[in-house]
Structure formats: C-alpha cells, structure tokens
C-alpha atoms as a PDB file:
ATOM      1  CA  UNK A   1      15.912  -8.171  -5.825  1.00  0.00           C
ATOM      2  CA  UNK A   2      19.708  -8.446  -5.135  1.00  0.00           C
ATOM      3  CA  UNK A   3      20.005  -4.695  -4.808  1.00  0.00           C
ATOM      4  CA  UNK A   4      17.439  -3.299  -2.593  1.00  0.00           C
ATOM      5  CA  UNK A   5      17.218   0.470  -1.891  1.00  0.00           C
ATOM      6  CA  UNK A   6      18.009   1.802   1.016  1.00  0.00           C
ATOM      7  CA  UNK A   7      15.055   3.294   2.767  1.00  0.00           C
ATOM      8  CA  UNK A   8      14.061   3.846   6.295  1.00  0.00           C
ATOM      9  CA  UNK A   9      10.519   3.533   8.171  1.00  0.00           C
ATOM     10  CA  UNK A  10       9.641   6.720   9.819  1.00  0.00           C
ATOM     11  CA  UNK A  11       6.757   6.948  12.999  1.00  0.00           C
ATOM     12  CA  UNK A  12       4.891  10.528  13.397  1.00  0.00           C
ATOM     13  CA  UNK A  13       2.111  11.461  15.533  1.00  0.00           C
ATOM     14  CA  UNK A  14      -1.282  13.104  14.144  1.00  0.00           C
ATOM     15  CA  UNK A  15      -2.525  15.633  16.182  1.00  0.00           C
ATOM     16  CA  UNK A  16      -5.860  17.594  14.983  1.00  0.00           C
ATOM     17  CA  UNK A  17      -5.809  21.556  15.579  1.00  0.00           C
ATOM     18  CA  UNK A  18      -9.353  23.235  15.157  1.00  0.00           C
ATOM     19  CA  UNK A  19      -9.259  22.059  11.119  1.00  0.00           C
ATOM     20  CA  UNK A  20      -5.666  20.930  10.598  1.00  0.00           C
ATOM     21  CA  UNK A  21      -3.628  18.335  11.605  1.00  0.00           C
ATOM     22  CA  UNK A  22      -0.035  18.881  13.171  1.00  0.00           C
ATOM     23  CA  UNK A  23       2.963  16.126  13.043  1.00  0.00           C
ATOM     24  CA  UNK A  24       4.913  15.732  16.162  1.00  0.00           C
ATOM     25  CA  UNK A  25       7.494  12.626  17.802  1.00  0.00           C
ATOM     26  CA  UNK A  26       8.942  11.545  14.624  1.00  0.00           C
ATOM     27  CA  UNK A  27      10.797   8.417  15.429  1.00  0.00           C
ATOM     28  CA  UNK A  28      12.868   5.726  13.337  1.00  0.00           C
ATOM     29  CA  UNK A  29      11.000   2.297  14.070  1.00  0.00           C
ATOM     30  CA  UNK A  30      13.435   0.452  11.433  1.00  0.00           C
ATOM     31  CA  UNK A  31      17.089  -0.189  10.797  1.00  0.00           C
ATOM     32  CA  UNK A  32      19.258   3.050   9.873  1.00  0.00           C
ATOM     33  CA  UNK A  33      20.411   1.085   6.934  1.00  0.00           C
ATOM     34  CA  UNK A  34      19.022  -1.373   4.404  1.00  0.00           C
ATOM     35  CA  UNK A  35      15.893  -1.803   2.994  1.00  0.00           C
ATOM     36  CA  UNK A  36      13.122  -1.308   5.127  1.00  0.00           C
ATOM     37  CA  UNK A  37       9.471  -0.457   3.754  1.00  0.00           C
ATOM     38  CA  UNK A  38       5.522  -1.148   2.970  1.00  0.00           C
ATOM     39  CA  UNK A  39       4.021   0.187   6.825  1.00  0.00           C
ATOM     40  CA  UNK A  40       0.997  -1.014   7.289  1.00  0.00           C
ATOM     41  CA  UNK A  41      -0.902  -0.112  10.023  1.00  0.00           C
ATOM     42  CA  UNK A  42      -3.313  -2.970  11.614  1.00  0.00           C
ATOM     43  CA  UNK A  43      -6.968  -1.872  11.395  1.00  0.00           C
ATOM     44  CA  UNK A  44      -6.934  -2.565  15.448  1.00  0.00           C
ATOM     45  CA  UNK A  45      -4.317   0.225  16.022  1.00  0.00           C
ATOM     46  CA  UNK A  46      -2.210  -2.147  17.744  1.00  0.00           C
ATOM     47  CA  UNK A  47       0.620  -2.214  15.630  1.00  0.00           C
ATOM     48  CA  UNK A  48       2.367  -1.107  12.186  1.00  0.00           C
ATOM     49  CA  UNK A  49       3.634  -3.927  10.246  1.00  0.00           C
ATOM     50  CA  UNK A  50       6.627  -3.552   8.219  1.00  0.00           C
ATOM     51  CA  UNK A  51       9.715  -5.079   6.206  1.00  0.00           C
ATOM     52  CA  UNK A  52      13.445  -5.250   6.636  1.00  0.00           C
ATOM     53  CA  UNK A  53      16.099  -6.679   4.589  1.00  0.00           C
ATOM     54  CA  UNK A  54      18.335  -9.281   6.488  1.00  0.00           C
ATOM     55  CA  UNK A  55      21.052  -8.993   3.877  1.00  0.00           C
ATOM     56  CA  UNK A  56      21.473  -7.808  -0.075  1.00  0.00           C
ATOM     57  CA  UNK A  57      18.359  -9.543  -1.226  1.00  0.00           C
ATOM     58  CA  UNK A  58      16.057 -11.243   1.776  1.00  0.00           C
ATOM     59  CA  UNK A  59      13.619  -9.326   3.693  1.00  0.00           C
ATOM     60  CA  UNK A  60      11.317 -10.456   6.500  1.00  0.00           C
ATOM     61  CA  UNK A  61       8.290  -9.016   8.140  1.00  0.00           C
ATOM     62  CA  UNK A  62       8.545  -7.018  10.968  1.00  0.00           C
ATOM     63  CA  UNK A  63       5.844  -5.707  13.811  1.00  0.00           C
ATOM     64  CA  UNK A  64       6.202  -2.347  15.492  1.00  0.00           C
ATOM     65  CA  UNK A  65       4.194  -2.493  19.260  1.00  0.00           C
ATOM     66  CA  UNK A  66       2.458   0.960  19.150  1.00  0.00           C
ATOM     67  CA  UNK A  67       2.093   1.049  23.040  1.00  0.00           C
ATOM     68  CA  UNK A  68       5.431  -0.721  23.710  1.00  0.00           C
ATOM     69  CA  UNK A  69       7.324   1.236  21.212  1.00  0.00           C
ATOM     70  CA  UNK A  70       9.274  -2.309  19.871  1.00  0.00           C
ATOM     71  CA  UNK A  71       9.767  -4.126  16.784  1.00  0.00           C
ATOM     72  CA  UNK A  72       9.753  -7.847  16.801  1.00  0.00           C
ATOM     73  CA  UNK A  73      10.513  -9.845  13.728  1.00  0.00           C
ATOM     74  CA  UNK A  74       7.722 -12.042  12.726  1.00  0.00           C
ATOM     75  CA  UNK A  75       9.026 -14.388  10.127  1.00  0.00           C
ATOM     76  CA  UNK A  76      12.315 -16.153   9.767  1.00  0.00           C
ATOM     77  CA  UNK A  77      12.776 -17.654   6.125  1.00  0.00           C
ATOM     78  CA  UNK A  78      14.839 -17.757   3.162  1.00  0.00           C
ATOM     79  CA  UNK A  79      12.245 -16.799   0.500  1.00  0.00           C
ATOM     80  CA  UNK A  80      11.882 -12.466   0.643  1.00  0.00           C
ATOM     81  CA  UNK A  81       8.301 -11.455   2.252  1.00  0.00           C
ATOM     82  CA  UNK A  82       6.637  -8.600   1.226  1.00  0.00           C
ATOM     83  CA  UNK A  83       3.476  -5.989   2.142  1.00  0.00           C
ATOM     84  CA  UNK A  84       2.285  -7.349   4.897  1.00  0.00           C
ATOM     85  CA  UNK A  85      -1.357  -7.076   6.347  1.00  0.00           C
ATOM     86  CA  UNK A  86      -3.273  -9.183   8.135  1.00  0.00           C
ATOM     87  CA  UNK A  87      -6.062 -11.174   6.160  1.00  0.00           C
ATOM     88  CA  UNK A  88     -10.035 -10.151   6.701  1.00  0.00           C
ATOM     89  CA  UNK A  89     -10.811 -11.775  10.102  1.00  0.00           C
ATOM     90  CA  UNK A  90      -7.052 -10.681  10.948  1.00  0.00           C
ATOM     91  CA  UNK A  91      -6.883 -14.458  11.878  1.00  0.00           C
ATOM     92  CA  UNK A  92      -3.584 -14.797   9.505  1.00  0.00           C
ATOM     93  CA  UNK A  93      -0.766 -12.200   7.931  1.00  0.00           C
ATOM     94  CA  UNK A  94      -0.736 -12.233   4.278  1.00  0.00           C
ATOM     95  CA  UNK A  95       2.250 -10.913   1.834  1.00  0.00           C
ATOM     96  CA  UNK A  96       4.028 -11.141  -1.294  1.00  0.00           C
ATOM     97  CA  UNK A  97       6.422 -14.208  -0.875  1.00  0.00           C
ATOM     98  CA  UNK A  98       9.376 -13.910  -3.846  1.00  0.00           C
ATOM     99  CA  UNK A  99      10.251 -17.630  -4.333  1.00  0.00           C
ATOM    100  CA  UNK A 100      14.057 -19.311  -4.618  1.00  0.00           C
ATOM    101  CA  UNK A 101      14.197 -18.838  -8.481  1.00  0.00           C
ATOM    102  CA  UNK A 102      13.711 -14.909  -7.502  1.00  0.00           C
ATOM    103  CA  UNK A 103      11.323 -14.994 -10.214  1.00  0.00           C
ATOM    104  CA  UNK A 104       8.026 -16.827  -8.970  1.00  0.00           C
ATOM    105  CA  UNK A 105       5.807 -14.508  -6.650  1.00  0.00           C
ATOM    106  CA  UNK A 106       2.792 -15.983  -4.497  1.00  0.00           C
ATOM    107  CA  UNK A 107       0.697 -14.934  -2.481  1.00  0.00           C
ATOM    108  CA  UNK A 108       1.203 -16.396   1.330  1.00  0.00           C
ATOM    109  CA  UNK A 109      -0.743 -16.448   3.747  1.00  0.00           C
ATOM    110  CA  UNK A 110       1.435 -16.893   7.590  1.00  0.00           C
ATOM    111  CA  UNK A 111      -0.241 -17.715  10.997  1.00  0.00           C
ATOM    112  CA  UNK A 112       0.722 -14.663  13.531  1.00  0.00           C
ATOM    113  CA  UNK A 113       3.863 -15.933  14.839  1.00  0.00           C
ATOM    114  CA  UNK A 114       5.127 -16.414  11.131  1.00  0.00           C
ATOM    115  CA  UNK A 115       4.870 -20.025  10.598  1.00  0.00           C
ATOM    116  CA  UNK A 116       2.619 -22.212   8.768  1.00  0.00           C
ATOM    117  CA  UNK A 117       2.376 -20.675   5.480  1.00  0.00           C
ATOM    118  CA  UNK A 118      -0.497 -21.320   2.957  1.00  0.00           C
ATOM    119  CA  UNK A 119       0.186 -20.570  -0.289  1.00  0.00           C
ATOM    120  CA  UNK A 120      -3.356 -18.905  -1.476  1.00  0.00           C
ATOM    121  CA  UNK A 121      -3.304 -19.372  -5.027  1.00  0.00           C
ATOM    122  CA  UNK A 122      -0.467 -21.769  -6.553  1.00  0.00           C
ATOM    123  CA  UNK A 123      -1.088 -20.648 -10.336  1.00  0.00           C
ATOM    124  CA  UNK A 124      -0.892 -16.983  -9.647  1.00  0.00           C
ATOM    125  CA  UNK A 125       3.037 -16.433 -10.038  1.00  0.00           C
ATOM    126  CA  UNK A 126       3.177 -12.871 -11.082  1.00  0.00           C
ATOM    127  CA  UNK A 127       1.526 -10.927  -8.167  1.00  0.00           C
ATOM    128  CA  UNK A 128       3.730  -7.698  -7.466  1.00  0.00           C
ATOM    129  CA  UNK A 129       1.201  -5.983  -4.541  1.00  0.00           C
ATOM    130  CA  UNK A 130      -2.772  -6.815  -3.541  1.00  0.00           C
ATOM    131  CA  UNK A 131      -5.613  -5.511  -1.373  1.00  0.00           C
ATOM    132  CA  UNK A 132      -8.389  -7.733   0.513  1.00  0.00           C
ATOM    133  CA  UNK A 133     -11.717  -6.968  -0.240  1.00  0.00           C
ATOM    134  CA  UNK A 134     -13.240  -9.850   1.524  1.00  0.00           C
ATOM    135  CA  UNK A 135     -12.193 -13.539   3.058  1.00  0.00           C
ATOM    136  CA  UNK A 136     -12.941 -14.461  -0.573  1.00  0.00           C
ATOM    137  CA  UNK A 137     -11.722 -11.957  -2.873  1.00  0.00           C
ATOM    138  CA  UNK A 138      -8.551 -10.043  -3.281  1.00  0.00           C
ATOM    139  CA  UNK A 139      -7.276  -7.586  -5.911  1.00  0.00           C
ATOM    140  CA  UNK A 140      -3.717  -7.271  -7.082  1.00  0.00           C
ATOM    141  CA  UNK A 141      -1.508  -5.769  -8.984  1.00  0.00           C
ATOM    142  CA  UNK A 142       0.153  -8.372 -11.202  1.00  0.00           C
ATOM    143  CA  UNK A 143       3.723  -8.326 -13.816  1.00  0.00           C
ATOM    144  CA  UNK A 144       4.939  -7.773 -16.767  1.00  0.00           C
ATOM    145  CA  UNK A 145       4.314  -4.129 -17.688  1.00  0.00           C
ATOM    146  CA  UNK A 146       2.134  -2.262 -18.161  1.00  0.00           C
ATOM    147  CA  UNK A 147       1.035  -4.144 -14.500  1.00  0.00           C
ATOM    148  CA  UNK A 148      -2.635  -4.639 -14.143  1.00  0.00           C
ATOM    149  CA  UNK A 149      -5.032  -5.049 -11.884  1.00  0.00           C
ATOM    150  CA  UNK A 150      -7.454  -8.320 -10.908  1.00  0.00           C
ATOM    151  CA  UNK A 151      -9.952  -9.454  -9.339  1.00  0.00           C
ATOM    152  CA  UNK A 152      -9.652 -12.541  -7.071  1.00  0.00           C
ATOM    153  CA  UNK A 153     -12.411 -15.172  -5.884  1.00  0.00           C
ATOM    154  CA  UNK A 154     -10.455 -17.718  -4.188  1.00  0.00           C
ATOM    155  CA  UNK A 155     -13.091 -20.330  -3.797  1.00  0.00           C
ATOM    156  CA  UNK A 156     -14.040 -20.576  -7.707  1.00  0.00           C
ATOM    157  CA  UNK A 157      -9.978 -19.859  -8.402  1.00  0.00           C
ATOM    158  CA  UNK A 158     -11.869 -17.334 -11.219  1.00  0.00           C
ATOM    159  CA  UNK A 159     -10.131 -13.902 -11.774  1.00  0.00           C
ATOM    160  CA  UNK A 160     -11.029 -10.310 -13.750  1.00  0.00           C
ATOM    161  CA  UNK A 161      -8.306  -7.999 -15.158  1.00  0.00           C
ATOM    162  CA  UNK A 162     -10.390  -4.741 -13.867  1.00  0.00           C
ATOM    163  CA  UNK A 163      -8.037  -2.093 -15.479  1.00  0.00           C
ATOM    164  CA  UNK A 164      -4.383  -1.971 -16.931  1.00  0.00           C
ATOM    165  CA  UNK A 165      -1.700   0.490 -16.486  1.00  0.00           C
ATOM    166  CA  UNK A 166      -1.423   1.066 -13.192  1.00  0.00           C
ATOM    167  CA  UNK A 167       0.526   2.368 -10.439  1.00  0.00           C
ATOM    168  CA  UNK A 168       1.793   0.027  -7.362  1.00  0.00           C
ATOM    169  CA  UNK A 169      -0.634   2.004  -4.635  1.00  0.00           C
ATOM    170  CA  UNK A 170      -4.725   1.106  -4.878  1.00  0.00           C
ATOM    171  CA  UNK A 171      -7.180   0.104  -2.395  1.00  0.00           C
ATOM    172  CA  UNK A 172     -10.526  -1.019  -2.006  1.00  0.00           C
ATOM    173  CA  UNK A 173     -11.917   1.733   0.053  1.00  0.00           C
ATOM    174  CA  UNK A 174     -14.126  -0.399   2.568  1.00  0.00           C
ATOM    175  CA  UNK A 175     -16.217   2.423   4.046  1.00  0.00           C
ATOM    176  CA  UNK A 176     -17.151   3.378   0.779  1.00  0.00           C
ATOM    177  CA  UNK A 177     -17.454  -0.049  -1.295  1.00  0.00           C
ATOM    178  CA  UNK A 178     -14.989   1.619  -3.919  1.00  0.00           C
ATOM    179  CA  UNK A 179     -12.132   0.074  -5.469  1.00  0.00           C
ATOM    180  CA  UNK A 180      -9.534   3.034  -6.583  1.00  0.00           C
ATOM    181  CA  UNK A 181      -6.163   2.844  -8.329  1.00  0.00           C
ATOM    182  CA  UNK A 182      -3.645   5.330 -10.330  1.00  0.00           C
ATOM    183  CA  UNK A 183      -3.848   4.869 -13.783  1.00  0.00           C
ATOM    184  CA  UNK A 184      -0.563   5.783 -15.451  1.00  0.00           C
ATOM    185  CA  UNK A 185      -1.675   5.254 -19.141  1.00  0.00           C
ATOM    186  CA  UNK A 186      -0.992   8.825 -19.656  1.00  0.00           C
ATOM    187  CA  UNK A 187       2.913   8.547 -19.204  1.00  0.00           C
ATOM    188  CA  UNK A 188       3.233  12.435 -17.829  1.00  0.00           C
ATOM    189  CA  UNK A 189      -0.421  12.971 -15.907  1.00  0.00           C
ATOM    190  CA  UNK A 190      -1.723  10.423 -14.216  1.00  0.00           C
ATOM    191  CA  UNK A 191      -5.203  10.065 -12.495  1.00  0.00           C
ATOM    192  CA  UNK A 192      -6.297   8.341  -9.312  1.00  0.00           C
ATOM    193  CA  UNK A 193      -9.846   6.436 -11.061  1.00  0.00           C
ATOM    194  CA  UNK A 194     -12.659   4.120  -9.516  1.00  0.00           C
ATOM    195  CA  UNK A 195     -13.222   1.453 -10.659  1.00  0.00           C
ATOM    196  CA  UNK A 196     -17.009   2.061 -12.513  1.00  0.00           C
ATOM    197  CA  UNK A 197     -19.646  -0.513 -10.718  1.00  0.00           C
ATOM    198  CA  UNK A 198     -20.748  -1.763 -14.209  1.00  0.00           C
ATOM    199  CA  UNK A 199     -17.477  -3.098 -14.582  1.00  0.00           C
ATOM    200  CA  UNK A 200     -17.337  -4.889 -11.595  1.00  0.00           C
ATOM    201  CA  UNK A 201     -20.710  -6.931 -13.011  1.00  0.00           C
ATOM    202  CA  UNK A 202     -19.966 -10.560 -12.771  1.00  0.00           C
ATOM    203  CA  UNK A 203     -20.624 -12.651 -16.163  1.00  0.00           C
ATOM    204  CA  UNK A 204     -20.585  -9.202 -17.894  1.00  0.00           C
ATOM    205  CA  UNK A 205     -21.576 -10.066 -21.792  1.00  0.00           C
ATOM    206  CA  UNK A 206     -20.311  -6.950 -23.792  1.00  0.00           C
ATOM    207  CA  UNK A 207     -16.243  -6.800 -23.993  1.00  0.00           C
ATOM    208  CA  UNK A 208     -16.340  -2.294 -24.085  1.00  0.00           C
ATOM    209  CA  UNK A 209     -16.152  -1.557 -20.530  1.00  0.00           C
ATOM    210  CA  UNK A 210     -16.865   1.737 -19.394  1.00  0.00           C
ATOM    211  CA  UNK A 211     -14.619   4.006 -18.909  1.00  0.00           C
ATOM    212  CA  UNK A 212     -13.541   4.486 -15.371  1.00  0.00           C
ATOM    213  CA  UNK A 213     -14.642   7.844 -13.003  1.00  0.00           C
ATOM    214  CA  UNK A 214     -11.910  10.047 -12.051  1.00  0.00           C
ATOM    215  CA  UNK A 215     -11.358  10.610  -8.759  1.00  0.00           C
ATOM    216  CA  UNK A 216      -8.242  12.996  -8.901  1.00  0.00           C
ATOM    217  CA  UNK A 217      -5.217  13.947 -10.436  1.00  0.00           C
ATOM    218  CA  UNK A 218      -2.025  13.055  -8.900  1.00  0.00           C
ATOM    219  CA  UNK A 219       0.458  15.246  -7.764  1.00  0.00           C
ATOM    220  CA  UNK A 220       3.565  14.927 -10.568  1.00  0.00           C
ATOM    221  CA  UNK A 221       5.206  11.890 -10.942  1.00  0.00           C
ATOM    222  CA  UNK A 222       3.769  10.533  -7.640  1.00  0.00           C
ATOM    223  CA  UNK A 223       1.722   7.466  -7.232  1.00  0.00           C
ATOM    224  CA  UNK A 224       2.096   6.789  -3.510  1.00  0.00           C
ATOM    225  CA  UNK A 225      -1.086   8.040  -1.166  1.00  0.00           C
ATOM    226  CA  UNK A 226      -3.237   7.190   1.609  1.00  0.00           C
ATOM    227  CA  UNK A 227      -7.405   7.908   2.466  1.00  0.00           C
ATOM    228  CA  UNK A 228      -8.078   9.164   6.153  1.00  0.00           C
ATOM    229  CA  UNK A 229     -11.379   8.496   7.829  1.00  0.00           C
ATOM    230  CA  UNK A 230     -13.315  10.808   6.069  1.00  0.00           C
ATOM    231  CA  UNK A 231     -12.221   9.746   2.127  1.00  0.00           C
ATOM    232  CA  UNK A 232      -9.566  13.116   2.083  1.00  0.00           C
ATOM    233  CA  UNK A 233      -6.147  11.755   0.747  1.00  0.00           C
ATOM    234  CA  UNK A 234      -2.628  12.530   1.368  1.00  0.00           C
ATOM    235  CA  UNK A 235       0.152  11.985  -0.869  1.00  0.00           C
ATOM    236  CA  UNK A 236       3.650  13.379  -0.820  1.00  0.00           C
ATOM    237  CA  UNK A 237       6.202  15.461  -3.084  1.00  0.00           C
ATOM    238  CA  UNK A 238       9.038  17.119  -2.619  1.00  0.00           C
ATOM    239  CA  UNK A 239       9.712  16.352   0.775  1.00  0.00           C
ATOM    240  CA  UNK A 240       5.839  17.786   1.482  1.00  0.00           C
ATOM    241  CA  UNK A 241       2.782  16.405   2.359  1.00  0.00           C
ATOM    242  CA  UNK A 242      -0.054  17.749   0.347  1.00  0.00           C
ATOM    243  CA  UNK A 243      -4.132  17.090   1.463  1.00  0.00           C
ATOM    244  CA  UNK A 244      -6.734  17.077  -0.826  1.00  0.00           C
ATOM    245  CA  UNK A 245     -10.672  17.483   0.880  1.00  0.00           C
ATOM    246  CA  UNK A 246     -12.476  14.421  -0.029  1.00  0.00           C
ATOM    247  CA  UNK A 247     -12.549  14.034  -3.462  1.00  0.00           C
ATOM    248  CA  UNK A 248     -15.485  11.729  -3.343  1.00  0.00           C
ATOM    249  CA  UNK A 249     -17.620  14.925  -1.947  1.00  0.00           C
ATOM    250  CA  UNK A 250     -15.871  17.587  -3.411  1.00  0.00           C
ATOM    251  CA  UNK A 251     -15.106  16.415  -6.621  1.00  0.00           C
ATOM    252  CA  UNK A 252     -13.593  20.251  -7.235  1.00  0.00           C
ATOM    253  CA  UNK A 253     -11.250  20.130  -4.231  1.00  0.00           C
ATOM    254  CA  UNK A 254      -7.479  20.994  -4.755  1.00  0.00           C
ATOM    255  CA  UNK A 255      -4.359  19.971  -3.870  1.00  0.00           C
ATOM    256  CA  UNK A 256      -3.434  22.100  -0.865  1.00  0.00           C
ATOM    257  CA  UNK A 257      -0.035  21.475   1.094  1.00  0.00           C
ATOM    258  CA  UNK A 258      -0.224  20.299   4.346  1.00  0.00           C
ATOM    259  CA  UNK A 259       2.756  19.905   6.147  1.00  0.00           C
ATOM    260  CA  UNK A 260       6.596  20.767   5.291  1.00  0.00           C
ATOM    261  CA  UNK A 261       8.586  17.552   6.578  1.00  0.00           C
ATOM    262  CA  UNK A 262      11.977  19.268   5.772  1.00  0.00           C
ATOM    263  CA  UNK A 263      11.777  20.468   8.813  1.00  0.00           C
ATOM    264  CA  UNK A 264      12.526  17.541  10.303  1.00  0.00           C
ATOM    265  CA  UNK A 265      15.331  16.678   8.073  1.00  0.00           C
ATOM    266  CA  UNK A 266      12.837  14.782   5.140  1.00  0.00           C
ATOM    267  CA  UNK A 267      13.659  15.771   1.955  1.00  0.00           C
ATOM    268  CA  UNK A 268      12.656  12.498   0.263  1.00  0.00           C
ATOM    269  CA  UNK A 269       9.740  10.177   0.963  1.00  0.00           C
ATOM    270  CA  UNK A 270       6.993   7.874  -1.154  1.00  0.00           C
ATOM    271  CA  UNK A 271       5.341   5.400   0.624  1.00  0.00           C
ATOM    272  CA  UNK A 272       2.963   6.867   3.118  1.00  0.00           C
ATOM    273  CA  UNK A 273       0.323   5.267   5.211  1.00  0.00           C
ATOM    274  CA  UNK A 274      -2.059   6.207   8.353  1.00  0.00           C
ATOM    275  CA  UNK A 275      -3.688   4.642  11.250  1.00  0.00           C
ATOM    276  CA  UNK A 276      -7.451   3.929  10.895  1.00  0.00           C
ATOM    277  CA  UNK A 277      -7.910   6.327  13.548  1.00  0.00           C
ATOM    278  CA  UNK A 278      -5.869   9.073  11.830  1.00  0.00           C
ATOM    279  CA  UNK A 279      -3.860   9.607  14.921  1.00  0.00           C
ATOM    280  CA  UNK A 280      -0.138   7.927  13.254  1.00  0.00           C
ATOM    281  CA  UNK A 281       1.331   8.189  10.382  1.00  0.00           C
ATOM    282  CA  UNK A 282       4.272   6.394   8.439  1.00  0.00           C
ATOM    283  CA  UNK A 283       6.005   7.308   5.691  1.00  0.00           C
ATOM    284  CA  UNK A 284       9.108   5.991   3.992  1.00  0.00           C
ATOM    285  CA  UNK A 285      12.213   7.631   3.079  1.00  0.00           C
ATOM    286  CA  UNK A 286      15.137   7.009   0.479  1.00  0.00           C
ATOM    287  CA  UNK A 287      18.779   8.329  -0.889  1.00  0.00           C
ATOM    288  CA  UNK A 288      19.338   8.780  -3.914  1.00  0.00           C
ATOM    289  CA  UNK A 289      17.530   8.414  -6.840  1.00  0.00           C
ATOM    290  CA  UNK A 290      13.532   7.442  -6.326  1.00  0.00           C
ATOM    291  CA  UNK A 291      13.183   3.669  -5.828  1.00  0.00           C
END
C-alpha cells in the first residue's frame, strides 16, 4: 500500500456507427499524478465513481458529475477506500476499506456524502474486491493467493468459496442471472468461466462440484474486461481495445479489435469499464511496468 502506482482515469465517449462503435472527447477526470483508479459507473448514468490517492499510501473516493463535468471528493478519512459502487437500492456507497494496521480489509458500507460508515461484515478481514448480487448477498474476491471467490448472505453471516484461482475482475451479470470470473489456474491461458448453477445449490451434499462452463478465453495475460448491454465484452491489450460478439450467444465468436487508442496517445491501459447505457467509457492507464 505505501507505494501506489501511478495511473490516471481516462473519460471517452461511445458513439454507435451503423454496427460499430467510435470513441471520441477523451478527457482526464483524475489527477495527472498519483494513483487514481477502479471507475465505476453508477447504474443511473449520473456519475462515474472513482479513487485518488491523497498521499504515498491513502486514497479516497471520488465522484465525477457526468453532466457537470466535476469531481467532488466524497470521503475524507485516514483508513484507504477502495472500488466504490453504490449498494443495491443505491441508498449507500460500498468499498474496500484497508484498516490502520494496513493489513485488515472490510467491507464498508458509507452514506452518500461519505460519512457514517457500517462495517458489513466484521469477521471478513481478507476481502481484496466484491460484486452485489442482491441487498443480501455479495461475492468477493478474498486473500492470500491463489485469491478466491465467495459467496455472501449477510443476514445468516454464512459464506461459499464458489471457485479458486481467480483474477481481480468478475461480475454477477444481472440481466442474465450469471455470475462470471477469470480463472487463472492455468498460469499462461486463462479463461473467463460461469459459475455452473448446480454449484450455486444451497446445502449442496456431494463435495465434487462441477466443473465450471467456459465462457471465453482471455486475451494474453489480461484479466481486466467489461459486458455492454447486450452480454458482448471488451477487454484491452496492447494499448487496443478488442470486442468479442456475445459470447453467451455465440459461443464461437472471436476476438476482433475494436479500436486503436494509440491514437490518442494510450499505449498502456487495464482497468476498463462502461456506462449501462453503453454511451461512456473509462479506462485506466499506467507507466511503467503493469500494476
């Protein structure tokens, strides 16, 4: 935590052409310098949520006004924040909260203005990154390697480990009741799986689970991505973003590139995400070596 990577929030537009999309207006919505990183976009299309380091080691969460073009920063602590979203009835924002040992990670809940935090669970202490899939339930991705991934119910405090090996980047994919999730178990290819339903069974008696679906293979050595509206995922490499036709209906779709960002001085991006309405998108870029 004391030596953050620099990285930097970019803002595009999405503009569809006939078939294809076009990126326009790419803007800076962060600091220049520092650590800024995990945009989220809210499922309103109000704003993209972000974080930004206030020195070597602390970061807070930040909200970028879509229509007002401004960030304002949301929380004002000493403990690190991180991934922010709002929670289900987008009542609350909920993130990663690193603790003052710089060892202990919770999961927080925050009203809007940043104050009153809940923390959700006080015995999970290991949580590194998460996805709602209801008020109740929540997966995340939890430490020490090789990082898993779990299944939350709040109200009975009862948990699942779902899979193992797995990249930072999964979601449950509301529209389509899926939960999906790179598997890195291979060390050289990995696979973006679903979770199978039969292991999702509550109370399930036999200890084989089945083995996972997969969805797609990643691009190499890339585990960052994002579903549009219609189930199609992007997911960058080399300074490119590359589209592959929903996967879920074309299971024999291929990795096509998309859009060349060099030529707007990107040569090296991960974390990507896009509005609900597939009309913004954010990606985030580094120096150096790959964070």
């Amino acid at each position: 935590m004391a030596q953050l990577p620099e990285t930097t929030v970019y803002l595009f537009d999405l503009q569809k052409s006939g078939k294809t999309y076009q990126v326009n207006k790419p803007q800076i919505i962060s600091k220049r310098i520092g650590y800024n990183n995990q945009p989220y976009f809210s499922p309103d299309g109000n704003y993209l949520f972000y974080v930004s380091s206030m020195d070597t080691s602390n970061t807070e969460i930040f909200r970028y006004d879509l229509r007002k073009k401004k960030s304002k920063r949301i929380t004002k602590t000493k403990e690190p924040e991180y991934s922010p979203r709002y929670t289900p009835d987008m009542s609350r924002l909920s993130c990663v909260r690193v603790e003052k040992d710089k060892t202990t990670q919770h999961f927080y809940t925050y009203n809007l203005a940043g104050k009153k935090p809940i923390n959700i669970l006080p015995d999970l202490v290991s949580i590194g990154y998460y996805d709602w899939i209801s008020h109740n339930e929540f997966l995340s991705f939890e430490l020490p390697e090789p990082f898993y991934l779990v299944r939350h119910n709040i109200q009975s405090n009862k948990k699942d480990t779902i899979a193992q090996n797995i990249g930072r980047n999964f979601y449950y994919a509301r529209n389509k009741n899926k939960i999906i999730y790179v598997d890195k178990s291979d060390s050289i290819n990995w696979k973006i799986r679903l979770i199978a339903t039969e292991n999702l069974k509550p109370n399930k008696k036999t200890a084989r689970k089945l083995e996972n679906p997969i969805l797609t293979e990643t691009l190499p050595n890339e585990e960052d991505y994002c579903l549009m509206q219609d189930g199609s995922i992007l997911m960058g490499h080399e300074g490119k973003l590359f589209y592959k036709k929903n996967p879920f209906r074309f299971p024999n779709s291929t990795w096509e590139e998309w859009i060349d960002l060099h030529s707007f001085g990107i040569s090296s991006f991960y974390r990507i995400a896009i509005s609900a309405d597939n009309t913004k998108l954010a990606l985030v870029t580094y120096s150096g070596k790959k964070p």
